[in-house]
C-alpha atoms as a PDB file:
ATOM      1  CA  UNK A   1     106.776  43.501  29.567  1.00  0.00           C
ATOM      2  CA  UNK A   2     105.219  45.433  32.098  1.00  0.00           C
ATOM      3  CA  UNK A   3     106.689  47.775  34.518  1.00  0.00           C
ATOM      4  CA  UNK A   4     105.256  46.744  37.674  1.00  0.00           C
ATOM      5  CA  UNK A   5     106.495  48.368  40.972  1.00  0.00           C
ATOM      6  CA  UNK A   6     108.189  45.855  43.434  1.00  0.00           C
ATOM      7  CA  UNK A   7     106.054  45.449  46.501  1.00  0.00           C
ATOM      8  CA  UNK A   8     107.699  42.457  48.292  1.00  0.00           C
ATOM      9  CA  UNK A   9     111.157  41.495  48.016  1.00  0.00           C
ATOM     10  CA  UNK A  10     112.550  38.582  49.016  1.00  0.00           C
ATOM     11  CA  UNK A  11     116.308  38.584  50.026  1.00  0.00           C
ATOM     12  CA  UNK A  12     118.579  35.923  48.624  1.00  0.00           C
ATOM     13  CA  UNK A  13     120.970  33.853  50.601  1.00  0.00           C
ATOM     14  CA  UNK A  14     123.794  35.941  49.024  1.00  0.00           C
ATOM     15  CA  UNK A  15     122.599  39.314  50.046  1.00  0.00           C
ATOM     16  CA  UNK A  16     124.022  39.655  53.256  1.00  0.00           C
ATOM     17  CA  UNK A  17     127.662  38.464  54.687  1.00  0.00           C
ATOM     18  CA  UNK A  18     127.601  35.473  56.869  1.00  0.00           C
ATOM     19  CA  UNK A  19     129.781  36.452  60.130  1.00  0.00           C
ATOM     20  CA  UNK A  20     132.147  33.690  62.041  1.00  0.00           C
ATOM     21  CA  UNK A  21     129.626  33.030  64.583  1.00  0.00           C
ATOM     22  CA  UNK A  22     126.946  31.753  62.202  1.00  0.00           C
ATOM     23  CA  UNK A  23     129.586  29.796  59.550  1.00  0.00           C
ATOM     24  CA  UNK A  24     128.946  25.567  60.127  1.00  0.00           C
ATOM     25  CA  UNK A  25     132.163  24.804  58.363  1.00  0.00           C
ATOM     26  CA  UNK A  26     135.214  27.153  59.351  1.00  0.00           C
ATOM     27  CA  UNK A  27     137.667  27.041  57.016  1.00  0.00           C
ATOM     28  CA  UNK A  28     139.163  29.714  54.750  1.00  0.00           C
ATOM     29  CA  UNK A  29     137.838  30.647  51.478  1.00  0.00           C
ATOM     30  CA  UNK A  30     138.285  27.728  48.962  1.00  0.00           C
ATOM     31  CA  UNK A  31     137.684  23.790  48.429  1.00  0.00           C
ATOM     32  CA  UNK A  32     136.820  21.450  51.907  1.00  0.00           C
ATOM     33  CA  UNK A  33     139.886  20.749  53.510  1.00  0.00           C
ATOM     34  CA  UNK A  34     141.006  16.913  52.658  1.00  0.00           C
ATOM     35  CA  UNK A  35     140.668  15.305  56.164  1.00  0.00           C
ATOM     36  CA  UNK A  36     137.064  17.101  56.473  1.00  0.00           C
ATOM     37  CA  UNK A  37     134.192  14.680  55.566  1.00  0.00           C
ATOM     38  CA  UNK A  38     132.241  15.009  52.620  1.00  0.00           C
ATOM     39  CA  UNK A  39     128.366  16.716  53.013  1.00  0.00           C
ATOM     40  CA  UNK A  40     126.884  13.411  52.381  1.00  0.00           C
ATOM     41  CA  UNK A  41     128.936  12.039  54.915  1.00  0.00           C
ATOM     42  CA  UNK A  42     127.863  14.280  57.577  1.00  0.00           C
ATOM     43  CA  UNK A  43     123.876  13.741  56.756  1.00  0.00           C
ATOM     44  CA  UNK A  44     123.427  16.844  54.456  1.00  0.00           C
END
């Protein structure tokens, strides 16, 4: 394997923390509450 400098690097979806403003489903930490509907439910 070749050691290749990195020129471009693209970020993943984990690298930065998502703030309150930009979260679509608000709950805590953990499974969908019960009562919410399911992703396939809402079109996703």
């Amino acid at each position: 394997m070749s050691r290749i400098p990195m020129r471009l690097r693209l970020a993943s979806s984990n690298d930065l923390a998502i703030g309150p403003v930009g979260r679509r489903f608000p709950w805590p930490v953990g499974h969908r509450p019960d009562d919410h509907p399911s992703l396939s439910n809402l079109g996703l």
